[in-house]
Protein backbone atom coordinates (compact mmCIF):
# COMPACT_ATOMS: atom_id res chain seq x y z
CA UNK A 1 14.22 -2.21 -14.22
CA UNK A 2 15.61 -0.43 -11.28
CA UNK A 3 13.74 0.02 -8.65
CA UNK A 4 13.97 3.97 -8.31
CA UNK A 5 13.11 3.79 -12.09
CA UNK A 6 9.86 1.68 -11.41
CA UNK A 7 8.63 4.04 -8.92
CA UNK A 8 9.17 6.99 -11.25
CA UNK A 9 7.02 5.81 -13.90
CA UNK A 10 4.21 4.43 -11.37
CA UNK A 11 4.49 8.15 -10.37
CA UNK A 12 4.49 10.12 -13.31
CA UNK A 13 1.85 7.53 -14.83
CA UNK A 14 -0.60 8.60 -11.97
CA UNK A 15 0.29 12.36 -12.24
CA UNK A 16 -0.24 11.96 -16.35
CA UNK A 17 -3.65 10.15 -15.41
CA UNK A 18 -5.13 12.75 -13.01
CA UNK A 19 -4.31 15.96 -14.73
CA UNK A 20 -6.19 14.46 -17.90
CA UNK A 21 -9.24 13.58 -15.73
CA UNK A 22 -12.85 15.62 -16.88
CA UNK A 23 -13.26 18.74 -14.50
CA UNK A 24 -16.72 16.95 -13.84
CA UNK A 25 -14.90 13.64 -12.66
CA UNK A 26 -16.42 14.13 -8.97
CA UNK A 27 -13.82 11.93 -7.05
CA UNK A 28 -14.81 12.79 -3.83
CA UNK A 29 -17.77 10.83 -4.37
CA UNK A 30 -17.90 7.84 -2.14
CA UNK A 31 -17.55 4.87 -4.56
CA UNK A 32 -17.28 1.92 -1.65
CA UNK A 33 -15.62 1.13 1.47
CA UNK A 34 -11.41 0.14 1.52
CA UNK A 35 -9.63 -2.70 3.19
CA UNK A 36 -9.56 -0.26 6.32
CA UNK A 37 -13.22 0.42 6.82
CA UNK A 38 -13.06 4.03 5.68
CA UNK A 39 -14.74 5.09 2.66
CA UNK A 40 -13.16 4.99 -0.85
CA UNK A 41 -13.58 7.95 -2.81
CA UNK A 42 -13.94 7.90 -6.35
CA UNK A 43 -10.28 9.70 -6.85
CA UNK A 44 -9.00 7.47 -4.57
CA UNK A 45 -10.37 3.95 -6.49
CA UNK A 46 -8.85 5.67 -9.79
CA UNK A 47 -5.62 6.18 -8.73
CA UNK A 48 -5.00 2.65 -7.29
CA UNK A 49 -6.48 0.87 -10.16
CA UNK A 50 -3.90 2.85 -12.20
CA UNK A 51 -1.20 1.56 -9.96
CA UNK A 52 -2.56 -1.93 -10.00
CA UNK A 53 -2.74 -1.85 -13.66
CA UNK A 54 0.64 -0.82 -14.39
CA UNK A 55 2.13 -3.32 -12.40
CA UNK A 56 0.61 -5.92 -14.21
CA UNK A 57 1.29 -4.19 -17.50
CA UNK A 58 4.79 -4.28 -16.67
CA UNK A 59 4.82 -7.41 -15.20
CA UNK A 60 6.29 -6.04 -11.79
CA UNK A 61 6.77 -9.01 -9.26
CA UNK A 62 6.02 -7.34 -5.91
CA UNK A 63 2.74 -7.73 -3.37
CA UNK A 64 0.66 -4.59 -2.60
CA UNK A 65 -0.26 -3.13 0.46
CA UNK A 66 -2.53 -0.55 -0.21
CA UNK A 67 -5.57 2.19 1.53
CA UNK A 68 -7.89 1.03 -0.53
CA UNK A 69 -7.42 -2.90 -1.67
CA UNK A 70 -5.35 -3.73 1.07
CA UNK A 71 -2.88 -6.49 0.93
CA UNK A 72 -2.23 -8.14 -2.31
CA UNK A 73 -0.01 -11.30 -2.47
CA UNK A 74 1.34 -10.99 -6.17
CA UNK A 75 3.71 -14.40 -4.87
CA UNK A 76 7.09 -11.83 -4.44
CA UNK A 77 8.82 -11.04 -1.65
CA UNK A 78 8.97 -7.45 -0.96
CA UNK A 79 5.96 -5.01 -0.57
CA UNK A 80 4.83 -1.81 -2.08
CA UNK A 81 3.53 -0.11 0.69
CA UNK A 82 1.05 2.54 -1.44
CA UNK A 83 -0.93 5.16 -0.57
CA UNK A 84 -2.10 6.49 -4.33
CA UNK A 85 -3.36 9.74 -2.91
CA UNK A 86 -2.64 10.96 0.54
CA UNK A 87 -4.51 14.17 1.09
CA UNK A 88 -7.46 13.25 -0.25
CA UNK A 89 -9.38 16.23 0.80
CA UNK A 90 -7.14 18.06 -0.29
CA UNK A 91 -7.04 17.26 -3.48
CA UNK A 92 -10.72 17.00 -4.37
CA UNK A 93 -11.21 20.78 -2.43
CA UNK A 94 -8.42 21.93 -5.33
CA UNK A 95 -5.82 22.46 -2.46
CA UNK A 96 -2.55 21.29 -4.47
CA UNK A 97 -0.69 19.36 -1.67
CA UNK A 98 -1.46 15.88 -2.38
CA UNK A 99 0.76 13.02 -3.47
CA UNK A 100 1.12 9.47 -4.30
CA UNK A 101 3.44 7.80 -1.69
CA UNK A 102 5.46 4.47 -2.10
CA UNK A 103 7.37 2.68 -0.21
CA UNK A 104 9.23 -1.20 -1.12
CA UNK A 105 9.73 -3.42 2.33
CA UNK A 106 9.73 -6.92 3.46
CA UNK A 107 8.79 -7.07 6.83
CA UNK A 108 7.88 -3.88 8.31
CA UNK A 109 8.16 -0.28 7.73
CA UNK A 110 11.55 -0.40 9.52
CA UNK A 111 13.03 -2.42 6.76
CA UNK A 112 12.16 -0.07 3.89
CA UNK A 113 14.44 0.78 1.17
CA UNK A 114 13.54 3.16 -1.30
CA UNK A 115 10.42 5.22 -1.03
CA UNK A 116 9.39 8.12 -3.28
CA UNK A 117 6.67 10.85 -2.34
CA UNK A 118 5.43 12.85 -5.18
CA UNK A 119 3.39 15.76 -5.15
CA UNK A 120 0.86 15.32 -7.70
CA UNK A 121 0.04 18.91 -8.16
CA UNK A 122 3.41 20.68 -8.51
CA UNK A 123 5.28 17.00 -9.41
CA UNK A 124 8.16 18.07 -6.81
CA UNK A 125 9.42 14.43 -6.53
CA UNK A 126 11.06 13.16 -3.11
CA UNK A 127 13.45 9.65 -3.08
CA UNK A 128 15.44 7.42 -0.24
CA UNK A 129 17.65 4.91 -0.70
CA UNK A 130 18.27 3.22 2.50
CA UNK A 131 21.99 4.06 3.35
CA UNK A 132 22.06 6.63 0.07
CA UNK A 133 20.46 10.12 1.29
CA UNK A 134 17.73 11.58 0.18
CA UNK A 135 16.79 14.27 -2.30
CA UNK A 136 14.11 16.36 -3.86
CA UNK A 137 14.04 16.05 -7.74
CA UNK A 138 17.31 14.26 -7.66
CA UNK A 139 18.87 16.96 -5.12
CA UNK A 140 20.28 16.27 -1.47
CA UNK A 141 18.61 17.27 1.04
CA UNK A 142 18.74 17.17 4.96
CA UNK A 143 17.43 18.56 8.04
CA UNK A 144 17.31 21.82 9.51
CA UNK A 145 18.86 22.95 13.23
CA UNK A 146 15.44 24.18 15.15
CA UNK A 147 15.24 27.71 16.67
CA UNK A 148 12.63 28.94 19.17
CA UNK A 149 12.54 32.40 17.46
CA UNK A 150 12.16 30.92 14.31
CA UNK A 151 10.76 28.25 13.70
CA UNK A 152 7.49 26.36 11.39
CA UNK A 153 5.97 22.89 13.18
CA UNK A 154 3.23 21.22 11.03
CA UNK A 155 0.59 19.38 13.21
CA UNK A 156 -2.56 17.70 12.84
CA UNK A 157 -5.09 19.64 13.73
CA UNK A 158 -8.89 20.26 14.49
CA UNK A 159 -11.91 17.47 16.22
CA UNK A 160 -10.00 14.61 18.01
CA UNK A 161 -6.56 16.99 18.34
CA UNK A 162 -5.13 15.61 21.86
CA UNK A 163 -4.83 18.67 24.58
CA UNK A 164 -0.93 18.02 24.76
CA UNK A 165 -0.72 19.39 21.34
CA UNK A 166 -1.48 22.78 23.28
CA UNK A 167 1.79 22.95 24.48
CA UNK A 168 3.60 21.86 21.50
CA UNK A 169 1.99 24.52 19.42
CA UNK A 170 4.15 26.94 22.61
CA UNK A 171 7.34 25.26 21.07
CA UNK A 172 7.39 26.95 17.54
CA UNK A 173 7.30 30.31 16.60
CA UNK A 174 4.64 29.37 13.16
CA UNK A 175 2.08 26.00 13.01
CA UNK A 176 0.49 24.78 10.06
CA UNK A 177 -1.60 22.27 9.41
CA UNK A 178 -1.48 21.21 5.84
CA UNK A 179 -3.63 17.73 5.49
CA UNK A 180 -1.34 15.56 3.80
CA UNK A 181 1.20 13.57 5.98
CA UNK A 182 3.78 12.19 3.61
CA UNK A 183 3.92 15.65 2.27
CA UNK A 184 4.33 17.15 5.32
CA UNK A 185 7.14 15.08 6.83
CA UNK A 186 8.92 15.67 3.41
CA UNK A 187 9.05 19.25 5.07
CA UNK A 188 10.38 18.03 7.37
CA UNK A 189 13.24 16.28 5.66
CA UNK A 190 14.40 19.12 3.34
CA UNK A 191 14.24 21.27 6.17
CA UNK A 192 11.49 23.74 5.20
CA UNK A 193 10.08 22.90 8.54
CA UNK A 194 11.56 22.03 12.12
CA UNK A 195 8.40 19.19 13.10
CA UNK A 196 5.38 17.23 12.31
CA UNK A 197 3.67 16.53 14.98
CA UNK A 198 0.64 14.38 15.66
CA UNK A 199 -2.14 13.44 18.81
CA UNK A 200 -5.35 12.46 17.58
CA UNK A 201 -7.62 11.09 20.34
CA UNK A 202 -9.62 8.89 17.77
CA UNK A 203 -7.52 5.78 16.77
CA UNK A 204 -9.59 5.42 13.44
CA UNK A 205 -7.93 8.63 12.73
CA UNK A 206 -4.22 7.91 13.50
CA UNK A 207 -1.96 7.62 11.05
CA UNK A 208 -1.72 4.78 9.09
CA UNK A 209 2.17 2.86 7.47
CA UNK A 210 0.71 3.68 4.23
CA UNK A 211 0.15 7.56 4.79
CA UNK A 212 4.00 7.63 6.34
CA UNK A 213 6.21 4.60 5.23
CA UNK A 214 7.98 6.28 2.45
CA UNK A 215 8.04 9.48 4.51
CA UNK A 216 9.88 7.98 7.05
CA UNK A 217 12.57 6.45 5.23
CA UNK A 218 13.32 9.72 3.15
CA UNK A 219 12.99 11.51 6.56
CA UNK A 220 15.91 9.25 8.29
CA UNK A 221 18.30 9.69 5.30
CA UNK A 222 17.86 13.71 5.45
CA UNK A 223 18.84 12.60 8.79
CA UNK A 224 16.16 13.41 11.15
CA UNK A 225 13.85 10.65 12.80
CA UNK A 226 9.69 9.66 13.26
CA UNK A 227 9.44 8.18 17.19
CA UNK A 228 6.01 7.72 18.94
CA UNK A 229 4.64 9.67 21.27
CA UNK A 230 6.56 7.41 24.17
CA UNK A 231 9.97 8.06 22.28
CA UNK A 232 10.56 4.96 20.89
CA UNK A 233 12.18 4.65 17.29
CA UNK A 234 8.83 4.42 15.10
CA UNK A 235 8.05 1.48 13.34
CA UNK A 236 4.57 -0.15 12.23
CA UNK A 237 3.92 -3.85 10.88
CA UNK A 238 2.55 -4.15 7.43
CA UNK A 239 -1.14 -4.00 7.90
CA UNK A 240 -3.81 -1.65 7.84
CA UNK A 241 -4.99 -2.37 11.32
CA UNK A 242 -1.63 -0.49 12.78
CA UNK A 243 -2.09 2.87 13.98
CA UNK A 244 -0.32 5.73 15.31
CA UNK A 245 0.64 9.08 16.70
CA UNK A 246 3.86 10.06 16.16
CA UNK A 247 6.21 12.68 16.00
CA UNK A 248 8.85 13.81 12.83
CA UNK A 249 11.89 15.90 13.92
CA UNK A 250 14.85 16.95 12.48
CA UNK A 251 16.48 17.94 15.57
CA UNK A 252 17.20 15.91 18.51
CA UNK A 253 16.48 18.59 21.12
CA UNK A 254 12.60 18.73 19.31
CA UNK A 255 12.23 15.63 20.45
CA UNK A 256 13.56 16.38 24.24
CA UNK A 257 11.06 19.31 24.23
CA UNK A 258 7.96 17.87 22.85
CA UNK A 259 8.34 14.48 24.71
């Protein structure tokens, strides 16, 4: 099976599974701690067993690098980089931007190519192909040119925000912060907004290659790029340990400005 194909049913198998969850299911219940040291919520447990399931089910040879488990050598050579829901507090406060986020690699994030973000809410489905584009339920789409008179940056926001992020907020004419990264930088890429932009003083709370590695790729084929906060072409090593600020742009001069 294809690999776009695989993804797609890991997606819409996860979707399928949460909408038909009890309203009294609780998942933001603490159920443990994950491979990272954070806690595991009880939404966040479901949706990667259903992952890990399926790809035994289907007999899918690839390892697993995941929030929750962490990395799992299946005995393949590529990795799904998975983050079964990113936005977790989103989705157990009802907000509907959350997703399940996949990306396939072998060595790093750099090397990634396909990843698919799905919002698990609306199912609005994003895919990259490294070297063919990327699209929003199976249309291209790209970047947008930014404006100072009109313009929408996404940023992480609240306890730990860095004070530089003060002056970024100066650079756009609208800032949201909307709690889900992949999500967010998938803004970015269809060109609903200009930026996503992140300083967190706390490292535990930097962002993390599973939050952003399918992001990224379907970010660079819209054809916009993630750097760090230094400038440098972002790219993280296939652990959970790795963590980082970063900023998403689709236009070059964003990145002049902000940096």
């Amino acid at each position: 099976m294809a690999v776009k194909a695989v993804l797609n049913k890991i997606a819409n198998e996860i979707m399928d599974k949460y909408r038909g969850l009890p309203k009294d299911f609780a998942g933001h219940i603490a159920v443990g701690k994950g491979a990272s040291g954070s806690d595991t919520s009880k939404i966040d447990k479901f949706a990667e067993d259903a992952v890990l399931e399926f790809l035994d089910r289907e007999d899918v040879k690839i390892n697993v690098l995941s929030e929750e488990i962490g990395f799992v050598d299946r005995g393949a050579d590529k990795v799904l980089i998975l983050d079964p829901i990113d936005g977790t507090v989103n989705c157990v406060r009802g907000i509907p931007f959350f997703s399940i986020s996949m990306a396939v690699a072998t060595k790093s994030m750099s090397d990634a190519d396909h990843g698919l973000v799905k919002n698990l809410y609306t199912g609005d489905t994003y895919y990259a192909r490294r070297g063919g584009g990327a699209e929003l339920n199976g249309h291209r789409i790209t970047v947008s040119k930014y404006n100072r008179d009109d313009s929408v940056f996404l940023m992480f926001d609240g306890r730990d925000t860095a004070p530089e992020s003060a002056k970024v907020r100066e650079l756009a004419t609208r800032v949201r912060t909307m709690g889900c990264a992949s999500l967010e930088m998938c803004l970015v890429a269809q060109g609903a907004v200009q930026a996503h932009y992140m300083n967190c003083l706390r490292h535990d709370r930097k962002i993390r290659i599973v939050d952003i590695a399918a992001s990224t790729l379907i970010l660079r084929e819209a054809g916009g790029e993630v750097c760090d906060l230094k400038g440098k072409r972002l790219d993280m090593e296939l652990t959970l340990d790795d963590r980082r600020n970063f900023l998403a742009y689709g236009d070059p001069s964003i990145k002049e400005l902000v940096l």
